[in-house]
N, C-alpha and C. Protein backbone atom coordinates (compact mmCIF):
# COMPACT_ATOMS: atom_id res chain seq x y z
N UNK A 1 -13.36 21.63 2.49
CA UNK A 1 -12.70 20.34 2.47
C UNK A 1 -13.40 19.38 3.44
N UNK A 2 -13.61 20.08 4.55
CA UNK A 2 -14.69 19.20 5.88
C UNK A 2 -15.70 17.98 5.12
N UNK A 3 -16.30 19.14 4.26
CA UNK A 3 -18.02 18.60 3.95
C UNK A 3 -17.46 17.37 3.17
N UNK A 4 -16.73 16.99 2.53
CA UNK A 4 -16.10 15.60 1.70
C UNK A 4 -15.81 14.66 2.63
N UNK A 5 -15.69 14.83 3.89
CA UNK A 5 -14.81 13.59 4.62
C UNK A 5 -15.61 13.43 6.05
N UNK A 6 -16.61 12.62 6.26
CA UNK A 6 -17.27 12.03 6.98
C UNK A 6 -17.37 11.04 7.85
N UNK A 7 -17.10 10.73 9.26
CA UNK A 7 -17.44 8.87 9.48
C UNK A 7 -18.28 9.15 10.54
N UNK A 8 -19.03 7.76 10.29
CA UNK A 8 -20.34 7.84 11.38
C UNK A 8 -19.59 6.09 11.85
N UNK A 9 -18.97 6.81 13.31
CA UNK A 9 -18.82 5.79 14.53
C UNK A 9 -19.55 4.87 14.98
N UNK A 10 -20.74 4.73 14.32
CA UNK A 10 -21.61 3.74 14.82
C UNK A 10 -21.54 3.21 13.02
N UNK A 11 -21.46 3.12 13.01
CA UNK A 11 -21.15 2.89 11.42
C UNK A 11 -19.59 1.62 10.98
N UNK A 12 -19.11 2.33 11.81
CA UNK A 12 -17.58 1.55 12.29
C UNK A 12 -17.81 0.69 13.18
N UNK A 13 -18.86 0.49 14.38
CA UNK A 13 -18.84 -0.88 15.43
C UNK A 13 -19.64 -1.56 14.49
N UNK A 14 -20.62 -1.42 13.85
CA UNK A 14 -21.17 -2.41 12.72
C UNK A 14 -20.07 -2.68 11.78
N UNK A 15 -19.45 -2.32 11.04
CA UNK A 15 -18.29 -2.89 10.21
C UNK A 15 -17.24 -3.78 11.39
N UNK A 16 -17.39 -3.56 12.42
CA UNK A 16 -16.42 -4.50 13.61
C UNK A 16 -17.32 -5.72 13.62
N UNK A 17 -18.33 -5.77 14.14
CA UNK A 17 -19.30 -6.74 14.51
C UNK A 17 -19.31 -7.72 13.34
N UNK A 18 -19.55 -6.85 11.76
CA UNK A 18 -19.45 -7.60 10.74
C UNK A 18 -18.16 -8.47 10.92
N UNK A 19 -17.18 -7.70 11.00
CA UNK A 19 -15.46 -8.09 10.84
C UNK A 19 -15.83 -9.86 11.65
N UNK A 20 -15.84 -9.85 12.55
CA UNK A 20 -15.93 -10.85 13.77
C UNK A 20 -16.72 -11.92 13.64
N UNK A 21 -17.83 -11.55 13.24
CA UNK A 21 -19.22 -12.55 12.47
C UNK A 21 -18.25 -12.85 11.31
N UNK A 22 -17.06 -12.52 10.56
CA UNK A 22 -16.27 -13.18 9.31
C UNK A 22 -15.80 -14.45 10.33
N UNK A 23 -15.02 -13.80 11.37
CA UNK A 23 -13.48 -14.26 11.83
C UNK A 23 -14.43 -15.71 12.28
N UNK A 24 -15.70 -15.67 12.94
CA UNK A 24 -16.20 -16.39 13.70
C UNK A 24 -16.96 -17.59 12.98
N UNK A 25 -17.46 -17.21 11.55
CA UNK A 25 -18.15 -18.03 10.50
C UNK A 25 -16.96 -19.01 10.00
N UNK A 26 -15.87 -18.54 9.78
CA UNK A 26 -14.30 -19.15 9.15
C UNK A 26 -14.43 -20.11 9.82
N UNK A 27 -13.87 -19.93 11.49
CA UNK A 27 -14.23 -20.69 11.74
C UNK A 27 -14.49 -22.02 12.52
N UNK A 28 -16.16 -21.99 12.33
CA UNK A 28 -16.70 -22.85 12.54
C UNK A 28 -16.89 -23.65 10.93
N UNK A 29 -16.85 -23.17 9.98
CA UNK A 29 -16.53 -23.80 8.88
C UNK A 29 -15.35 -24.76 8.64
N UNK A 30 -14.19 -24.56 9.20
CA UNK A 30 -12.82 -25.37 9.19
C UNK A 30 -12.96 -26.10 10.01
N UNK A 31 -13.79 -26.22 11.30
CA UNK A 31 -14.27 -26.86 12.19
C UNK A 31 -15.38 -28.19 12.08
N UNK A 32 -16.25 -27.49 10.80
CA UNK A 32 -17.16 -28.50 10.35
C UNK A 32 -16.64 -29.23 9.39
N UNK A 33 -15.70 -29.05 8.34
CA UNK A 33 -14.64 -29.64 7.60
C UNK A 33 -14.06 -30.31 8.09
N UNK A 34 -13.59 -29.99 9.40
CA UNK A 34 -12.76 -30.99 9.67
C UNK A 34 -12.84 -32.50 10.26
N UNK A 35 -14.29 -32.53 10.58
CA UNK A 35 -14.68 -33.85 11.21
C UNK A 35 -15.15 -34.57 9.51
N UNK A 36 -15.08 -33.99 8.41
CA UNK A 36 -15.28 -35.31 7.45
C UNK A 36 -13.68 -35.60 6.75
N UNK A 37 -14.07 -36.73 6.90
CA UNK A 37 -12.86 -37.12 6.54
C UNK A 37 -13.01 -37.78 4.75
N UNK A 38 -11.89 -37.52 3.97
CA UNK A 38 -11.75 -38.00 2.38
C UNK A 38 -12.04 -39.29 2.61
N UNK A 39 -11.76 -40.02 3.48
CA UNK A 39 -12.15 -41.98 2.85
C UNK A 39 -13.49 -42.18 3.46
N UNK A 40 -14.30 -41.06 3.62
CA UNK A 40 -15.36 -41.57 3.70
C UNK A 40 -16.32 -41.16 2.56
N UNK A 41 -15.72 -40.44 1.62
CA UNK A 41 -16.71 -39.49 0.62
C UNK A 41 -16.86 -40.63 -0.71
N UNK A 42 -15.39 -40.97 -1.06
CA UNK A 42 -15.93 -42.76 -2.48
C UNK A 42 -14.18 -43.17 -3.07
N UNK A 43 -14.43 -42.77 -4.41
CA UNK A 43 -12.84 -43.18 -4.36
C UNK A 43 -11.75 -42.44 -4.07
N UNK A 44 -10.46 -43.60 -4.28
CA UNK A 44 -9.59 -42.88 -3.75
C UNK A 44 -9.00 -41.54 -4.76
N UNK A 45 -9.41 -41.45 -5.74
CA UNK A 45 -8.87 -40.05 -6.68
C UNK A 45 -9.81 -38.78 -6.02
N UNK A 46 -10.81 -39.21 -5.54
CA UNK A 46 -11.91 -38.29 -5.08
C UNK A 46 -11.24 -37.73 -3.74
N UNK A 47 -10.87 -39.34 -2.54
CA UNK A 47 -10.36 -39.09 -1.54
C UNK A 47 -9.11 -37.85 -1.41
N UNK A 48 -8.16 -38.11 -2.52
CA UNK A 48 -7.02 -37.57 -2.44
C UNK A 48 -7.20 -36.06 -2.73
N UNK A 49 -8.24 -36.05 -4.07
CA UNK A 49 -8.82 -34.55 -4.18
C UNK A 49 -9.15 -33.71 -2.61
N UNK A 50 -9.86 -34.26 -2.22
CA UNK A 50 -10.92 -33.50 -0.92
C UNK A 50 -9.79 -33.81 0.12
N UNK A 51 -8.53 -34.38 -0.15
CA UNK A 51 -7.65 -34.25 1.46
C UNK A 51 -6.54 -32.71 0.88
N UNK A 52 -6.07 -32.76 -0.58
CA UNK A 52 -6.02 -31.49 -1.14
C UNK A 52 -6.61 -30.14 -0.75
N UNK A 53 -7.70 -30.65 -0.79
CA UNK A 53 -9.07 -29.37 -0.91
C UNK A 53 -8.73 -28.81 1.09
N UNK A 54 -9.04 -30.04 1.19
CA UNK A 54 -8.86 -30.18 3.15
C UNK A 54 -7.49 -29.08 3.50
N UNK A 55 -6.66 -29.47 2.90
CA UNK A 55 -4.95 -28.88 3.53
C UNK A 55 -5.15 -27.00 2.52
N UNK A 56 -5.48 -26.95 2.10
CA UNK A 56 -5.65 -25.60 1.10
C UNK A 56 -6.86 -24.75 1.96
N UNK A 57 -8.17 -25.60 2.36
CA UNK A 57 -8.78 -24.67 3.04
C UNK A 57 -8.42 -24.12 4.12
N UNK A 58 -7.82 -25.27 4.82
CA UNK A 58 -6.95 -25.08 6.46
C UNK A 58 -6.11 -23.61 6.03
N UNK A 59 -5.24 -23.97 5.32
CA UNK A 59 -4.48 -22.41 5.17
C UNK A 59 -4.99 -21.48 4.85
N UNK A 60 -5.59 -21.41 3.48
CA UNK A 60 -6.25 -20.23 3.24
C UNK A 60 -7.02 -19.50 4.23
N UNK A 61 -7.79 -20.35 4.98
CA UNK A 61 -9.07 -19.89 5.89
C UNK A 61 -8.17 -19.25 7.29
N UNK A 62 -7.15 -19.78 7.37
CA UNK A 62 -6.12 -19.33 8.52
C UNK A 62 -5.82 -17.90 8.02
N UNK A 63 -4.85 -17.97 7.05
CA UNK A 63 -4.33 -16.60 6.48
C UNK A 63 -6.04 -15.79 6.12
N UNK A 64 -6.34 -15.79 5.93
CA UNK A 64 -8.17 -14.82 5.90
C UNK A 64 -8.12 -14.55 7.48
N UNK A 65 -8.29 -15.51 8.29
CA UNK A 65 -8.65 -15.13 9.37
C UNK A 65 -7.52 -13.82 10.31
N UNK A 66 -6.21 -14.30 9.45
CA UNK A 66 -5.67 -12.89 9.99
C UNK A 66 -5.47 -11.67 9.68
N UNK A 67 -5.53 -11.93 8.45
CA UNK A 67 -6.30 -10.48 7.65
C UNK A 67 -7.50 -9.69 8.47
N UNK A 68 -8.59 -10.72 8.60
CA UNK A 68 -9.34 -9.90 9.07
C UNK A 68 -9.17 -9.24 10.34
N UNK A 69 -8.78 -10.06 11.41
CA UNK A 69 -8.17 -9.60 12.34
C UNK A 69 -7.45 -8.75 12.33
N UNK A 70 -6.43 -8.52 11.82
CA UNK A 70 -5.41 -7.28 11.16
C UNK A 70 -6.63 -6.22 11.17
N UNK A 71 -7.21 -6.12 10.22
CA UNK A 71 -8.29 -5.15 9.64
C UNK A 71 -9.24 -4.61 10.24
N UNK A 72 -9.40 -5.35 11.74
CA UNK A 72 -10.09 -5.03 12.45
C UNK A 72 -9.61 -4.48 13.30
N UNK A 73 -8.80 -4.93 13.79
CA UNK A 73 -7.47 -4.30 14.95
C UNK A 73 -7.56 -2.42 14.55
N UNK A 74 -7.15 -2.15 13.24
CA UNK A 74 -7.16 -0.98 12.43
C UNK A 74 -8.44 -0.36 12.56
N UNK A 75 -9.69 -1.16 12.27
CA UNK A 75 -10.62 -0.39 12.19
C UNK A 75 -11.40 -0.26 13.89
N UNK A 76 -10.51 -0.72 14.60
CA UNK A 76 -11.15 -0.68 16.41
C UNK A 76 -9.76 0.73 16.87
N UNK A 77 -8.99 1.01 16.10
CA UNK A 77 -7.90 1.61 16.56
C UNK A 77 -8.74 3.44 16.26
N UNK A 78 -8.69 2.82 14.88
CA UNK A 78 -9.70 4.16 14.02
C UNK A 78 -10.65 4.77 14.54
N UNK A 79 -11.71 3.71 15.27
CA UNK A 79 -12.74 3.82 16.22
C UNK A 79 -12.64 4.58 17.02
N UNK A 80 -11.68 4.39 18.23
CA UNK A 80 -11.70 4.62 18.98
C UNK A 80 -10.94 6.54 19.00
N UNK A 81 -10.06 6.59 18.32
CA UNK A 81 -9.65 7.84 17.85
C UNK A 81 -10.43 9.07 17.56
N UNK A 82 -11.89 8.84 16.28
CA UNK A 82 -12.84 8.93 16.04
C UNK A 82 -13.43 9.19 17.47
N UNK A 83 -13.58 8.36 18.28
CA UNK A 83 -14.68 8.89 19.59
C UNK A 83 -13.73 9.81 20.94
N UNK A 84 -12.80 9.65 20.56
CA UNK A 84 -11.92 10.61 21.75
C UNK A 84 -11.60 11.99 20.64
N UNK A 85 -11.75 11.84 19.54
CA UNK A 85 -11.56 13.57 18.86
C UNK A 85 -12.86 14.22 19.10
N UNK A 86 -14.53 13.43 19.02
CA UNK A 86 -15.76 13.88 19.50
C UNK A 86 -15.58 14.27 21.04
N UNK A 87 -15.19 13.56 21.57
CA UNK A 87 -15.49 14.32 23.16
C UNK A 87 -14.55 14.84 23.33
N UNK A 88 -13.14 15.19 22.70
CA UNK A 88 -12.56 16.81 22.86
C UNK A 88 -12.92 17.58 22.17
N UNK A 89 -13.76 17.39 20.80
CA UNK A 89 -14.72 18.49 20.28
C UNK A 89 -15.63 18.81 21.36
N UNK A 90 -16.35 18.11 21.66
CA UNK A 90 -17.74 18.72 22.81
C UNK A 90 -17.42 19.16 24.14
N UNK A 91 -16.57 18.57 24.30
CA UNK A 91 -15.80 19.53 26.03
C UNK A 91 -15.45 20.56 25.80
N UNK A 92 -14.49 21.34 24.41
CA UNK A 92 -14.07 22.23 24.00
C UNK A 92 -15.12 23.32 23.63
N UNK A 93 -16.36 23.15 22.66
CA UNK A 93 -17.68 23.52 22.41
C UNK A 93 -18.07 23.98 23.91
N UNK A 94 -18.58 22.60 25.27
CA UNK A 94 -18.71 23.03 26.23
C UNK A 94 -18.77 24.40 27.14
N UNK A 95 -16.70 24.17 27.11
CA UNK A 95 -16.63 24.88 27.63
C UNK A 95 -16.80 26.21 27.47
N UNK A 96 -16.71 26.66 25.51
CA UNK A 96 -16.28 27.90 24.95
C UNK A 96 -17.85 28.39 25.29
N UNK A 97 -19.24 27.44 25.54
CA UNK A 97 -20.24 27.72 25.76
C UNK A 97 -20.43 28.87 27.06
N UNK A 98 -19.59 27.68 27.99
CA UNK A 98 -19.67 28.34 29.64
C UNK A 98 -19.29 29.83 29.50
N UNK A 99 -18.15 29.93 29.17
CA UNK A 99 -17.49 31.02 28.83
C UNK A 99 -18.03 31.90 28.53
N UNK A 100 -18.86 31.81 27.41
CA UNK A 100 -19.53 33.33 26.40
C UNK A 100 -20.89 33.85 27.42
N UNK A 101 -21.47 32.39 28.21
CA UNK A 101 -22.24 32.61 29.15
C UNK A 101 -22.03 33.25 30.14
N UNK A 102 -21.04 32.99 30.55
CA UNK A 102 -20.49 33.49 31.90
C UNK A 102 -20.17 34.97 31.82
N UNK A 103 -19.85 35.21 30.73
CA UNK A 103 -19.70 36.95 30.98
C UNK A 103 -17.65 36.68 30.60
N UNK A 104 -17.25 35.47 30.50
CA UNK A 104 -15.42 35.49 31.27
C UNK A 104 -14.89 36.00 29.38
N UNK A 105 -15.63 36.71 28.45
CA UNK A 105 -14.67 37.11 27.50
C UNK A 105 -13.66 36.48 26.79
N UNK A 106 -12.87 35.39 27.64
CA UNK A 106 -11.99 34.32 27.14
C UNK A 106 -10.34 35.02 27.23
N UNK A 107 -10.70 36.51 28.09
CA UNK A 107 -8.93 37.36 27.66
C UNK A 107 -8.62 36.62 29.12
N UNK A 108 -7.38 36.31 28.76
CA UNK A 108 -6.37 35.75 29.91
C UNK A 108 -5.04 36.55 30.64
């Protein structure tokens, strides 16, 4: 069952880094949107379109941005779980090493 189920932890801070490079691209995009303004683009059916477009991206790009955040939160939680089950695997390995070395049998 092992050999099917795999994660490579460095594998997961790149899917974080990605996550963040989202949260961080969003935005500066809603940011660059937001300094144009509809009455400067032509008419007013156009204007009213792109102040539409304006109030729809604001939200959408908000609700995305907490998704991802959400998703990341999860996948930094996962992470970190992932690297504290490796170093009680290898302390455990470690020690069972010392042990067989040492002559101590392991009877208590």
């Amino acid at each position: 069952m092992g050999e099917h189920f795999k994660t490579d932890i460095d594998q997961l801070g790149q899917f974080l880094k990605s996550l963040e490079g989202c949260v961080r691209d969003l935005d500066e995009a809603r940011t660059a949107l937001a300094h144009v303004r509809a009455d400067q683009i032509g008419t007013k059916r156009l204007d009213e379109a792109c102040d539409g477009f304006q109030e729809r991206w604001k939200y959408g790009s908000e609700q995305t941005k907490k998704m991802v955040e959400a998703v990341s939160e999860g996948v930094k939680s996962n992470k970190k779980g992932y690297e504290e089950v490796e170093e009680a695997l290898e302390k455990a390995f470690k020690h069972m090493a010392e042990q067989a070395t040492s002559g101590g049998g392991g009877a208590k």
